[in-house]
C-alpha atoms as a PDB file:
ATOM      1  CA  UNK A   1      91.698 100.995  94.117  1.00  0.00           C
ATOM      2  CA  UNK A   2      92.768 104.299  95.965  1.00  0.00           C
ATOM      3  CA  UNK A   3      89.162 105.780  94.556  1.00  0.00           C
ATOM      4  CA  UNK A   4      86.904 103.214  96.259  1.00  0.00           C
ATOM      5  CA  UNK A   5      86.397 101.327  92.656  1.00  0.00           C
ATOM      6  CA  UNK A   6      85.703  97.923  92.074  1.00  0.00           C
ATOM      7  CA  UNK A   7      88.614  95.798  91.577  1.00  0.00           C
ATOM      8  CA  UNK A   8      88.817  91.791  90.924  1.00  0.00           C
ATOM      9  CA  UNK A   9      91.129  89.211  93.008  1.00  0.00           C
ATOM     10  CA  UNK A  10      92.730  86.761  91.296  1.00  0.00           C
ATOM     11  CA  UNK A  11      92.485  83.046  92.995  1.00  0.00           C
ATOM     12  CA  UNK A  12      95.801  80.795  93.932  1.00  0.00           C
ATOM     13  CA  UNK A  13      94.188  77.213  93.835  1.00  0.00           C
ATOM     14  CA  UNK A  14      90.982  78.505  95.970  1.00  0.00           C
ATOM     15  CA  UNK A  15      87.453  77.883  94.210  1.00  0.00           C
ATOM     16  CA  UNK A  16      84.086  79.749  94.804  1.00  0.00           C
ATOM     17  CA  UNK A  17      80.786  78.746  94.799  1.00  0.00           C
ATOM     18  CA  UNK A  18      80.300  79.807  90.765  1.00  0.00           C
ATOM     19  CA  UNK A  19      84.430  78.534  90.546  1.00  0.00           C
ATOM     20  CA  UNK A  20      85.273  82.006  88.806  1.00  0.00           C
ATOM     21  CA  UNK A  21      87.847  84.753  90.202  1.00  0.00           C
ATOM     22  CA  UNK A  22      86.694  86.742  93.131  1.00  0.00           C
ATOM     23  CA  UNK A  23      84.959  90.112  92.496  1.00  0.00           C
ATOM     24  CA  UNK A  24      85.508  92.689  95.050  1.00  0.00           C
ATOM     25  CA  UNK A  25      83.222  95.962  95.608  1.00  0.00           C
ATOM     26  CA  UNK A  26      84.880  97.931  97.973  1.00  0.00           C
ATOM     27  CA  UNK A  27      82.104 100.010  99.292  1.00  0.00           C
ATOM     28  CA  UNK A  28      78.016  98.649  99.645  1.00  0.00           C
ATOM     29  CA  UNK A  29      75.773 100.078 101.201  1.00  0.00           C
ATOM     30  CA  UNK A  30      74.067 102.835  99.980  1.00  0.00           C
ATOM     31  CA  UNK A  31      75.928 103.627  96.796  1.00  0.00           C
ATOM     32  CA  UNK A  32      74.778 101.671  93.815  1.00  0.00           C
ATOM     33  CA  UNK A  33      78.304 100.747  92.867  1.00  0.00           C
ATOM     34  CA  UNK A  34      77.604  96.817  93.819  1.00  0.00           C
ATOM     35  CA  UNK A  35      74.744  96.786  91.934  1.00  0.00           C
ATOM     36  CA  UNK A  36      76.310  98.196  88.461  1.00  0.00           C
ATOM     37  CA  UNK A  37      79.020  95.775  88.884  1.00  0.00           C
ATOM     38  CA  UNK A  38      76.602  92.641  88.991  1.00  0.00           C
ATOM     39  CA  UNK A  39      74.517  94.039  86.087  1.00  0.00           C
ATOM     40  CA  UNK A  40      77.841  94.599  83.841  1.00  0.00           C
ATOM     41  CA  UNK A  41      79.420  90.968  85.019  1.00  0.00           C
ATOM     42  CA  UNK A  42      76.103  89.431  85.077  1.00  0.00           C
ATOM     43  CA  UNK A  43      76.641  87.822  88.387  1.00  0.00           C
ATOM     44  CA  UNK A  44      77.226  89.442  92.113  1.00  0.00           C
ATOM     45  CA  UNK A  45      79.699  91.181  93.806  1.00  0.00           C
ATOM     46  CA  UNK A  46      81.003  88.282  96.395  1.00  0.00           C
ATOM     47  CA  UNK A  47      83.023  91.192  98.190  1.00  0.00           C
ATOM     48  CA  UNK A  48      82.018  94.617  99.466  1.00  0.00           C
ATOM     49  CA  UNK A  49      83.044  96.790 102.112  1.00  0.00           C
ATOM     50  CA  UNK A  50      80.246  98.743 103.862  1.00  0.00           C
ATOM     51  CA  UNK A  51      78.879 102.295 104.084  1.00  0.00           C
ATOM     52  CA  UNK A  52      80.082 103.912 100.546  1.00  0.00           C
ATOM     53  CA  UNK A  53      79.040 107.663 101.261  1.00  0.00           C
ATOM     54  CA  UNK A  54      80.234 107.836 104.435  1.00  0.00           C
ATOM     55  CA  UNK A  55      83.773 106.199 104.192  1.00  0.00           C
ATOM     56  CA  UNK A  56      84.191 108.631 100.996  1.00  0.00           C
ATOM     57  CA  UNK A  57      83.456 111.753 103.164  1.00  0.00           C
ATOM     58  CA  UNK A  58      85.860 110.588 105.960  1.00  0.00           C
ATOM     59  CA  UNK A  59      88.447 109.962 103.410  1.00  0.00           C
ATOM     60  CA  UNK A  60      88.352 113.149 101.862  1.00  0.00           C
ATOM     61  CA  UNK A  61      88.176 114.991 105.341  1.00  0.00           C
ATOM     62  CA  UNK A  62      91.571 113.024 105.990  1.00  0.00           C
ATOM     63  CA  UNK A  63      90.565 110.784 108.367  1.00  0.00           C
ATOM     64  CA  UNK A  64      93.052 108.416 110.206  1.00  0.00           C
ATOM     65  CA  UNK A  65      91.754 104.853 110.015  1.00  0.00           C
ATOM     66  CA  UNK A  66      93.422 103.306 113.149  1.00  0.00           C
ATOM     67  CA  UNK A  67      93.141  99.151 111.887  1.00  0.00           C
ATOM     68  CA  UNK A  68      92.802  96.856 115.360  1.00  0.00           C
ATOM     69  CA  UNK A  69      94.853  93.713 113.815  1.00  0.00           C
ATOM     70  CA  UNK A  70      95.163  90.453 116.339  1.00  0.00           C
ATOM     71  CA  UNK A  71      96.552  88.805 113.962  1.00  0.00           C
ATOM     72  CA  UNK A  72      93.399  86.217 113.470  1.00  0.00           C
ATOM     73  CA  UNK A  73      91.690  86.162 109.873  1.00  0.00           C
ATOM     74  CA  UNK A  74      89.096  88.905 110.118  1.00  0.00           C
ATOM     75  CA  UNK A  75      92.080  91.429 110.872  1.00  0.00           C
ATOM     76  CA  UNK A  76      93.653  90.384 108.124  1.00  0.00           C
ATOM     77  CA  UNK A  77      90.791  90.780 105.618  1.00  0.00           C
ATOM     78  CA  UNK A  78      89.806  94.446 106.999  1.00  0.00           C
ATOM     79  CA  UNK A  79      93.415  95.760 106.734  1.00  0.00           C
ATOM     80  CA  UNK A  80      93.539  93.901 102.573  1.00  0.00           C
ATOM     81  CA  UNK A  81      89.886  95.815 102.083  1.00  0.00           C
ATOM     82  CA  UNK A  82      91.006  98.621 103.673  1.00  0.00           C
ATOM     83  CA  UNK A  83      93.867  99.296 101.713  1.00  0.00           C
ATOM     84  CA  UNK A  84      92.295  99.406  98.405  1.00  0.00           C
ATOM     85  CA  UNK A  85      90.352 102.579  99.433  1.00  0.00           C
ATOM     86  CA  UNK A  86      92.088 104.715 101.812  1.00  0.00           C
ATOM     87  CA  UNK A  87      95.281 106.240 101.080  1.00  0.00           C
ATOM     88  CA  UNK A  88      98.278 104.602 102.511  1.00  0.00           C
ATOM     89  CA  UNK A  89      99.419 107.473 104.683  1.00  0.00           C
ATOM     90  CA  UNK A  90      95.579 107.589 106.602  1.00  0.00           C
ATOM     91  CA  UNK A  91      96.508 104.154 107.995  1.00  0.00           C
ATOM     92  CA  UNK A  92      97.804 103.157 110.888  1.00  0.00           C
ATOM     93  CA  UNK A  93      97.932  99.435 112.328  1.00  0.00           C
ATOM     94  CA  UNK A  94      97.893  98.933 115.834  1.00  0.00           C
ATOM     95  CA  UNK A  95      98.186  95.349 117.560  1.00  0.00           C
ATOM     96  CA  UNK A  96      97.333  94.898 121.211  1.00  0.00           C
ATOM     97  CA  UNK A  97     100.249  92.503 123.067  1.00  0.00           C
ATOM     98  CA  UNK A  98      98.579  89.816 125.068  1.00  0.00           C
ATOM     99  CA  UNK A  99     101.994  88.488 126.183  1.00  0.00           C
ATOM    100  CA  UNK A 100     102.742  84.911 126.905  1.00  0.00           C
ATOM    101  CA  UNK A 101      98.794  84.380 126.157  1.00  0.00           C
ATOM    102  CA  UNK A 102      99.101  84.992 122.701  1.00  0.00           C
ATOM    103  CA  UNK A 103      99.548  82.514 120.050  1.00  0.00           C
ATOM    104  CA  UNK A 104     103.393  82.244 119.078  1.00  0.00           C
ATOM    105  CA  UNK A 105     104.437  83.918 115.826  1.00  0.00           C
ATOM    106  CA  UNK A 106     101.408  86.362 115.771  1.00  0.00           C
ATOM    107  CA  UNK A 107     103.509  89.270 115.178  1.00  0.00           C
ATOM    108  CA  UNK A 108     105.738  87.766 112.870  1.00  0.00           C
ATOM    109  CA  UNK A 109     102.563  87.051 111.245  1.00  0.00           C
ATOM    110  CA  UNK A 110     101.074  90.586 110.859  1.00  0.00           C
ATOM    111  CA  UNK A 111     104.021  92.169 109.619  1.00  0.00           C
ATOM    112  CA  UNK A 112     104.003  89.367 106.793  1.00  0.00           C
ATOM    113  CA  UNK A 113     100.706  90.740 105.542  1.00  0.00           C
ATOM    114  CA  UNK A 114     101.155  93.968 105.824  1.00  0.00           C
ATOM    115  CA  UNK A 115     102.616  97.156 104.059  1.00  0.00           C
ATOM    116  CA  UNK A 116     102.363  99.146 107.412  1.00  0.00           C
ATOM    117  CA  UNK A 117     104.917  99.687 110.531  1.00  0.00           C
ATOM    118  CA  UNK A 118     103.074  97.508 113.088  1.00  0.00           C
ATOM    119  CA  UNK A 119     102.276  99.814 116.284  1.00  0.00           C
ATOM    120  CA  UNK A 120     102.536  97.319 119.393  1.00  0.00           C
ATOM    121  CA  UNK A 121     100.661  98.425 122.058  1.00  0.00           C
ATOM    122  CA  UNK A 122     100.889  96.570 125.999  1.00  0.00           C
ATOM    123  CA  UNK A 123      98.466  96.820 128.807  1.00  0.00           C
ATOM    124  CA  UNK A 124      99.994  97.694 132.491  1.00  0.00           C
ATOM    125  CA  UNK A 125      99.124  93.987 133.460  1.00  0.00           C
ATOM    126  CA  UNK A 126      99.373  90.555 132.292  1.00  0.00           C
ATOM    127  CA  UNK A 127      95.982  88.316 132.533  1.00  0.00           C
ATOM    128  CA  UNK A 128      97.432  86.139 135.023  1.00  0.00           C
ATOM    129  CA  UNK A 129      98.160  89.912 136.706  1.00  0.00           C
ATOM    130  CA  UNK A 130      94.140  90.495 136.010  1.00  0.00           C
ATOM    131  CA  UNK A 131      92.563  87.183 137.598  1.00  0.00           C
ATOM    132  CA  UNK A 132      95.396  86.774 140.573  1.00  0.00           C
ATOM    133  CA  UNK A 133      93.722  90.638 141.474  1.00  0.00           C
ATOM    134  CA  UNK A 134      89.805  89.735 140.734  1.00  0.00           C
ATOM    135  CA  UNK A 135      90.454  87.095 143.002  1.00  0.00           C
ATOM    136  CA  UNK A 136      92.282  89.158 145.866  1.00  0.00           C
ATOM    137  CA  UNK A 137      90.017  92.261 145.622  1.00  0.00           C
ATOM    138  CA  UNK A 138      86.067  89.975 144.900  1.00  0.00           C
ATOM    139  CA  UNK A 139      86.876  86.630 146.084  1.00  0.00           C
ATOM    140  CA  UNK A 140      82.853  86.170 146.373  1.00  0.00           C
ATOM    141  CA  UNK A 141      82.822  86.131 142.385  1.00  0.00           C
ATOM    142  CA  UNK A 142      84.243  84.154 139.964  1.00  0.00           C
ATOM    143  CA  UNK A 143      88.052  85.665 139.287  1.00  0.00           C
ATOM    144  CA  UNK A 144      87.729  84.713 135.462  1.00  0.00           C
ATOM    145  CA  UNK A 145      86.558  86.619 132.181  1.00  0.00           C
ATOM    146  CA  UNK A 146      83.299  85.243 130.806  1.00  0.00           C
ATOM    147  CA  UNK A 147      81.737  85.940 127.871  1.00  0.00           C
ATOM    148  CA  UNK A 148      78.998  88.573 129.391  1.00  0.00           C
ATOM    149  CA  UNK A 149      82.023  89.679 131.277  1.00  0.00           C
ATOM    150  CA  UNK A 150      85.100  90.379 129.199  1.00  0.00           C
ATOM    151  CA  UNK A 151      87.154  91.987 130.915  1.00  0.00           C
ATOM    152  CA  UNK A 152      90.384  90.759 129.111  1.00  0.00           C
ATOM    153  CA  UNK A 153      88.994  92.691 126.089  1.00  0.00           C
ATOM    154  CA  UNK A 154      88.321  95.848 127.830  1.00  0.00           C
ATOM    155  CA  UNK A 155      91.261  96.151 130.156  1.00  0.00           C
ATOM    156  CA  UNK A 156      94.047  94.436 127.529  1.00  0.00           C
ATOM    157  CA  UNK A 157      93.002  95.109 124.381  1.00  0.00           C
ATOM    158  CA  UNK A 158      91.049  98.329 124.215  1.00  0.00           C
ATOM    159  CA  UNK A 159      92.168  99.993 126.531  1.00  0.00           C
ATOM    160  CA  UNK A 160      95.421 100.146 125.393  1.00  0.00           C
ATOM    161  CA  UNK A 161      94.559 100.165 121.937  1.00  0.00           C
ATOM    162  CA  UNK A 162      92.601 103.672 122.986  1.00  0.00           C
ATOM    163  CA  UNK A 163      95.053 105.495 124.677  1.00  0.00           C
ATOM    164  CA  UNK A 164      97.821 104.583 121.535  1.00  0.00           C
ATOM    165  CA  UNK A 165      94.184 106.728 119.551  1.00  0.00           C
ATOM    166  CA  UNK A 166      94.773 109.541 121.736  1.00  0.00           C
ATOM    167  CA  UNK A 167      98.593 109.742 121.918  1.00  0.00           C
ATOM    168  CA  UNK A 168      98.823 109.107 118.024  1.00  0.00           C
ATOM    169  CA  UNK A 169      95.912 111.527 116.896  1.00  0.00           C
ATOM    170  CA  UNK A 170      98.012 114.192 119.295  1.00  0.00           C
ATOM    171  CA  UNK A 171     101.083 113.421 117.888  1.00  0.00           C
ATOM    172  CA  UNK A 172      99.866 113.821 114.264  1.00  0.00           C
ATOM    173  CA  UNK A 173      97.293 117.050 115.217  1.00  0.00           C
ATOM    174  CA  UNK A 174      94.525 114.735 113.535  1.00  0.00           C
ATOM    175  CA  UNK A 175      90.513 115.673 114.892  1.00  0.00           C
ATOM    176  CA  UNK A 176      88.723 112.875 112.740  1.00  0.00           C
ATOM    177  CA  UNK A 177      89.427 109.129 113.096  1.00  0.00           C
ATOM    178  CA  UNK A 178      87.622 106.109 112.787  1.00  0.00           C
ATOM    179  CA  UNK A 179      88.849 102.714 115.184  1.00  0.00           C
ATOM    180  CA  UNK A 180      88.279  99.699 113.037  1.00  0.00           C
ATOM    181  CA  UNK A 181      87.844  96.372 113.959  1.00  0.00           C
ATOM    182  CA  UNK A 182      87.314  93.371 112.279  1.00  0.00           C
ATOM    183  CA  UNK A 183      83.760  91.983 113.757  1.00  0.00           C
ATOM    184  CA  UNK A 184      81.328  90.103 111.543  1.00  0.00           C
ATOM    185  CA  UNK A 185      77.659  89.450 112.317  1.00  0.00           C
ATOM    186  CA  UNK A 186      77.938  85.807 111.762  1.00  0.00           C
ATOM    187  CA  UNK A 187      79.864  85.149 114.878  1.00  0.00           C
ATOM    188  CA  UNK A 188      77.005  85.555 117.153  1.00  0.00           C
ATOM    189  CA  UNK A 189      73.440  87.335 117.767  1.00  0.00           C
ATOM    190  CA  UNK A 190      75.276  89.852 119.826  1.00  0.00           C
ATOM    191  CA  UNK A 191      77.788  90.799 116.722  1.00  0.00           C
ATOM    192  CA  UNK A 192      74.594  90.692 114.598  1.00  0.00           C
ATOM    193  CA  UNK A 193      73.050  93.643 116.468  1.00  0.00           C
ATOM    194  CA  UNK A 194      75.808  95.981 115.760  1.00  0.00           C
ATOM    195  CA  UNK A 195      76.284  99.046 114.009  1.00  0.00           C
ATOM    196  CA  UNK A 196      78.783  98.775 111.365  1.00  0.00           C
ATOM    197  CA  UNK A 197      79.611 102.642 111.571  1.00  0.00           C
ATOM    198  CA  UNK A 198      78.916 104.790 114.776  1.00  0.00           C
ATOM    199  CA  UNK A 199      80.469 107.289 116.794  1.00  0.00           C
ATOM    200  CA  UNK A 200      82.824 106.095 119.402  1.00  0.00           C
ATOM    201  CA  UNK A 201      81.854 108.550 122.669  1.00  0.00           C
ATOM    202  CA  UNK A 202      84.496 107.494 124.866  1.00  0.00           C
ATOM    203  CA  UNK A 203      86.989 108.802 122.263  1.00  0.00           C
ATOM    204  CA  UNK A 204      84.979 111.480 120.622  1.00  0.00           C
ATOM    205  CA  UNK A 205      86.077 114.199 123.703  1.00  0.00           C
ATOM    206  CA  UNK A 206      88.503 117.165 123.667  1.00  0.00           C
ATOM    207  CA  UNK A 207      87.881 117.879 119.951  1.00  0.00           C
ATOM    208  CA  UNK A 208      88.106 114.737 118.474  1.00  0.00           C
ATOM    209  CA  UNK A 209      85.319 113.072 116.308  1.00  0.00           C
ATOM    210  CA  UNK A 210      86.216 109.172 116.673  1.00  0.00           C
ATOM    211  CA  UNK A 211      83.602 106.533 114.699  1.00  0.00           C
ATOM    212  CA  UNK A 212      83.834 102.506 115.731  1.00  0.00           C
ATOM    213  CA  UNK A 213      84.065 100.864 111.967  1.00  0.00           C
ATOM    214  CA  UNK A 214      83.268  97.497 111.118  1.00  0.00           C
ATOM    215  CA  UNK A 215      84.290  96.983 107.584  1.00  0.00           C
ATOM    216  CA  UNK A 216      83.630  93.801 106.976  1.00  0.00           C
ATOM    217  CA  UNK A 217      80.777  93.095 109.810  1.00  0.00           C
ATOM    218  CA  UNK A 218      78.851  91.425 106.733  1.00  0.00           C
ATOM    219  CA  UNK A 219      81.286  89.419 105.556  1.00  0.00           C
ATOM    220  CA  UNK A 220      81.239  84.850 106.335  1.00  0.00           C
ATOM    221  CA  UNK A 221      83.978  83.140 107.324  1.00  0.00           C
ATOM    222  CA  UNK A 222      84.460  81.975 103.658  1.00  0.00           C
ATOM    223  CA  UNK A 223      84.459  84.857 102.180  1.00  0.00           C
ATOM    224  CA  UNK A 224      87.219  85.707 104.280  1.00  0.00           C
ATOM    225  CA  UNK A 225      89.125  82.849 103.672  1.00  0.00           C
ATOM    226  CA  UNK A 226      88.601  83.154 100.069  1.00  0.00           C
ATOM    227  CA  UNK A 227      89.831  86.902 100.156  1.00  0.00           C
ATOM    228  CA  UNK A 228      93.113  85.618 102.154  1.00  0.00           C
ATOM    229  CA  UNK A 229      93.758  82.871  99.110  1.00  0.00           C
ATOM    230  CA  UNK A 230      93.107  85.378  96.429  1.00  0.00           C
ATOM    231  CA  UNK A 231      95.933  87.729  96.767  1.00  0.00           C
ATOM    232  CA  UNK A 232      98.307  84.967  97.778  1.00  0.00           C
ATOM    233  CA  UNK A 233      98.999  85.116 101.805  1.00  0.00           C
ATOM    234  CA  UNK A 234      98.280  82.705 104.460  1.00  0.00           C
ATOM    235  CA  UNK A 235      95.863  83.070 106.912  1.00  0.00           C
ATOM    236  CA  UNK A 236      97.815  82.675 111.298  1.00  0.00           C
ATOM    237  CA  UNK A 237      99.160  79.006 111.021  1.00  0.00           C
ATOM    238  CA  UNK A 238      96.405  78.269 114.021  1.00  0.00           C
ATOM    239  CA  UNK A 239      94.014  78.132 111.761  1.00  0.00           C
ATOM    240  CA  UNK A 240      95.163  74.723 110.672  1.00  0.00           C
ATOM    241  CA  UNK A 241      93.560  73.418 113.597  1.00  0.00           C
ATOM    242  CA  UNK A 242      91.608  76.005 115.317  1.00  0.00           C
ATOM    243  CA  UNK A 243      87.923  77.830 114.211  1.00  0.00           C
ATOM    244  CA  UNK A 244      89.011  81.090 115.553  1.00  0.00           C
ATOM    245  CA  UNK A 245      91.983  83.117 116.737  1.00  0.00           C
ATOM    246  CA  UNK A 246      92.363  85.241 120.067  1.00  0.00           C
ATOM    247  CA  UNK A 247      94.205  84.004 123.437  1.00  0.00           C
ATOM    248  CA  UNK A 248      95.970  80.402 122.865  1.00  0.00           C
ATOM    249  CA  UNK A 249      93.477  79.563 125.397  1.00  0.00           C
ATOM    250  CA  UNK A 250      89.688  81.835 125.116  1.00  0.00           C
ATOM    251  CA  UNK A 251      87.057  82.001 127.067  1.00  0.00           C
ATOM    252  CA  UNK A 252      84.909  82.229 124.034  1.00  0.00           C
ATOM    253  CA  UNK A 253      87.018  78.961 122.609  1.00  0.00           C
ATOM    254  CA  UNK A 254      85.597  75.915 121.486  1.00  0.00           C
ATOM    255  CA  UNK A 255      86.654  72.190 122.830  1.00  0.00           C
ATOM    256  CA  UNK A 256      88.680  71.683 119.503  1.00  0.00           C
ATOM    257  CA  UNK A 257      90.326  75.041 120.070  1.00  0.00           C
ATOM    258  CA  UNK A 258      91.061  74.913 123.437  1.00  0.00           C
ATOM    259  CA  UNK A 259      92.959  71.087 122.685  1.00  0.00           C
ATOM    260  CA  UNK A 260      94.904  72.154 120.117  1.00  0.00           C
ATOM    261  CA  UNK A 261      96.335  74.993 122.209  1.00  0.00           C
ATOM    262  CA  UNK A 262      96.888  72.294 124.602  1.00  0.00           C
ATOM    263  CA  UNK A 263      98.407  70.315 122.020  1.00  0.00           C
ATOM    264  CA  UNK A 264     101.095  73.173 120.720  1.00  0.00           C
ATOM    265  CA  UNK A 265     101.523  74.748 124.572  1.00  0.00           C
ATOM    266  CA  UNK A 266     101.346  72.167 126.921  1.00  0.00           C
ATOM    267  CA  UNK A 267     103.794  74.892 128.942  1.00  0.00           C
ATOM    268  CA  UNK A 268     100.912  77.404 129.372  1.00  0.00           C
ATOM    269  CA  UNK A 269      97.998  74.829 129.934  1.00  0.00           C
ATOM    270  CA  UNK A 270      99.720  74.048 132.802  1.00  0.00           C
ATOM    271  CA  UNK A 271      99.870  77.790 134.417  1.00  0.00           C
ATOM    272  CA  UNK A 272      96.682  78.121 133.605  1.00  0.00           C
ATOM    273  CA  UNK A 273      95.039  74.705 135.604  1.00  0.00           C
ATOM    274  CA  UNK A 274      97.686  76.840 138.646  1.00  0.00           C
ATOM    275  CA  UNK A 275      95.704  79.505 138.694  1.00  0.00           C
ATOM    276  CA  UNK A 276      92.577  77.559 138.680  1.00  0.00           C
ATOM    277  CA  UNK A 277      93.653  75.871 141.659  1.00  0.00           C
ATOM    278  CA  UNK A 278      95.277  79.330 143.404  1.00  0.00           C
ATOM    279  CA  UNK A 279      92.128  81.531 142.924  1.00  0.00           C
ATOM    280  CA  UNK A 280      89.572  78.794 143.954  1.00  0.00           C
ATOM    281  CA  UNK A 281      87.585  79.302 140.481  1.00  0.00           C
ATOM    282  CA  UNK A 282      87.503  77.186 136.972  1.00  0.00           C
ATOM    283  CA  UNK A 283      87.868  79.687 133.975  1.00  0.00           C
ATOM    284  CA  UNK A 284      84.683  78.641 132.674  1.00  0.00           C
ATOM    285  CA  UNK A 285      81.990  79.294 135.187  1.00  0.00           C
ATOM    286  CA  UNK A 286      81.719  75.328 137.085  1.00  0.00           C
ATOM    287  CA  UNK A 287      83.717  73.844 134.682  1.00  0.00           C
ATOM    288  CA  UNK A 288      87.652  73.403 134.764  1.00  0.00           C
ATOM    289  CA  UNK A 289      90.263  73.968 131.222  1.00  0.00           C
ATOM    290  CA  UNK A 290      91.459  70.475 132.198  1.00  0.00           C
ATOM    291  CA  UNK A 291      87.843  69.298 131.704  1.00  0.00           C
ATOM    292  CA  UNK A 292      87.062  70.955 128.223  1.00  0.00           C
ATOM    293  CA  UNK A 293      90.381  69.501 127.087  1.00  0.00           C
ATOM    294  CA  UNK A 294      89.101  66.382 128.236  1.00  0.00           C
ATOM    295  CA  UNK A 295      86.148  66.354 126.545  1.00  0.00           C
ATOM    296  CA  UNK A 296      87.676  67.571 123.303  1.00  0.00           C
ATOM    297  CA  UNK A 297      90.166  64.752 123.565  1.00  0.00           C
ATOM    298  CA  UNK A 298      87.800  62.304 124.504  1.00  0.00           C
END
């Protein structure tokens, strides 16, 4: 609901743990609201979206919430949330372009499952562009992204995604926006540790007041897939096969992932083991992508 109220999602042939339809809370934290809903349905709130007071004061002081969508599941989930509480003309959906890197039909995806015009946004380089230079300029350290060292992230995904902020809150004269992303605390200790709601610093210069927003940083990977089946959609068709969604083949991919990427682009597996071979380095630190598909095939 356009006030922040509670609202209930029907199921298509998807079952909870108490097998009853899916009650969403669109704000916790703070406000009460999840707690008068479980007292008059006499069972909890399985959805919420974090930090009611907050959100409510950004949304009446017109804020523009800028919705980071890969394409994966989580995305998905924050921009269905999201959409239920902030009025449609303070959102604006912004996808970062990996390229020939990306999972096929990704885009086609997104603008299935959304209501929005889908801003595409492109870094200056490719990530072949980004190792083939790590390896030129520090050929004395590994030329690939690790997980302490993410560089595809930083340099192809928010970067970009950062400067569309800028342009876009220009363009519309706008001083207050929050960047949302769809992180959840179950992913890892790391995610755990973060703030749902904080100031962004890089972007909060030359009169703009920019928060980092985690909607759904609370949320598990079933209650995400049960939000998806509730209102009908599909979550990326990678999902069939794979635990997570990023890169066709991720750093931060598991064996299973990384073999069914294999599986569907044997094409790109291939560039990739080349640029193993041309930059001297395996893309995950000792151990080769021909290796973990290996293993995950073994």
């Amino acid at each position: 609901m356009p006030d922040g109220s509670q609202f209930q999602l029907s199921f298509h042939n998807a079952t909870t743990d108490h097998d009853l339809p899916l009650i969403t809370d669109c704000f916790a934290g703070g406000g009460g609201a999840s707690t008068g809903v479980e007292q008059a349905l006499g069972r909890a709130v399985d959805v919420a979206i974090l930090e009611q007071e907050k959100i409510s004061a950004l949304i009446k002081r017109g804020a523009i919430f800028y919705v980071s969508h890969s394409g994966g599941k989580d995305s998905q989930v924050m921009y269905l949330l999201l959409t239920r509480i902030v009025p449609p003309d303070q959102i604006c959906v912004v996808h970062a372009d990996l390229g020939k890197i990306e999972w096929l039909g990704t885009q086609e995806h997104i603008n299935s499952t959304i209501d929005h015009p889908l801003n595409v946004v492109r870094a200056n380089k490719t990530f072949f562009d980004m190792v083939r230079h790590r390896a030129k300029t520090r050929p004395d350290v590994p030329s690939w992204p690790s997980s302490a060292h993410r560089q595809c992230t930083s340099d192809l995904k928010r970067g970009p995604i950062y400067k569309f902020i800028r342009n876009d809150m220009k363009r519309r004269g706008a001083k207050l926006a929050l960047n949302c992303t769809g992180i959840r605390a179950e992913e890892s200790p790391g995610r755990a540790k973060k703030q749902p709601l904080k100031l962004n610093t890089t972007l909060s210069k030359a009169g703009r007041e920019v928060y980092d927003y985690m909607p759904i940083h609370h949320l598990t990977a079933k209650n995400v897939f049960q939000v998806i089946r509730s209102v009908g959609q599909k979550p990326h068709y990678a999902y069939g096969k794979n635990t997570r969604l990023s890169c066709v083949f991720c750093i931060m991919g598991c064996d299973n992932d990384l073999k069914h990427g294999a599986e569907q682009r044997p094409d790109l597996l291939k560039e990739y083991l080349n640029l193993e071979d041309e930059t001297g380095w395996t893309m995950f630190n000792g151990k080769s992508l021909r290796e973990r598909v290996e293993v995950a095939n073994a």
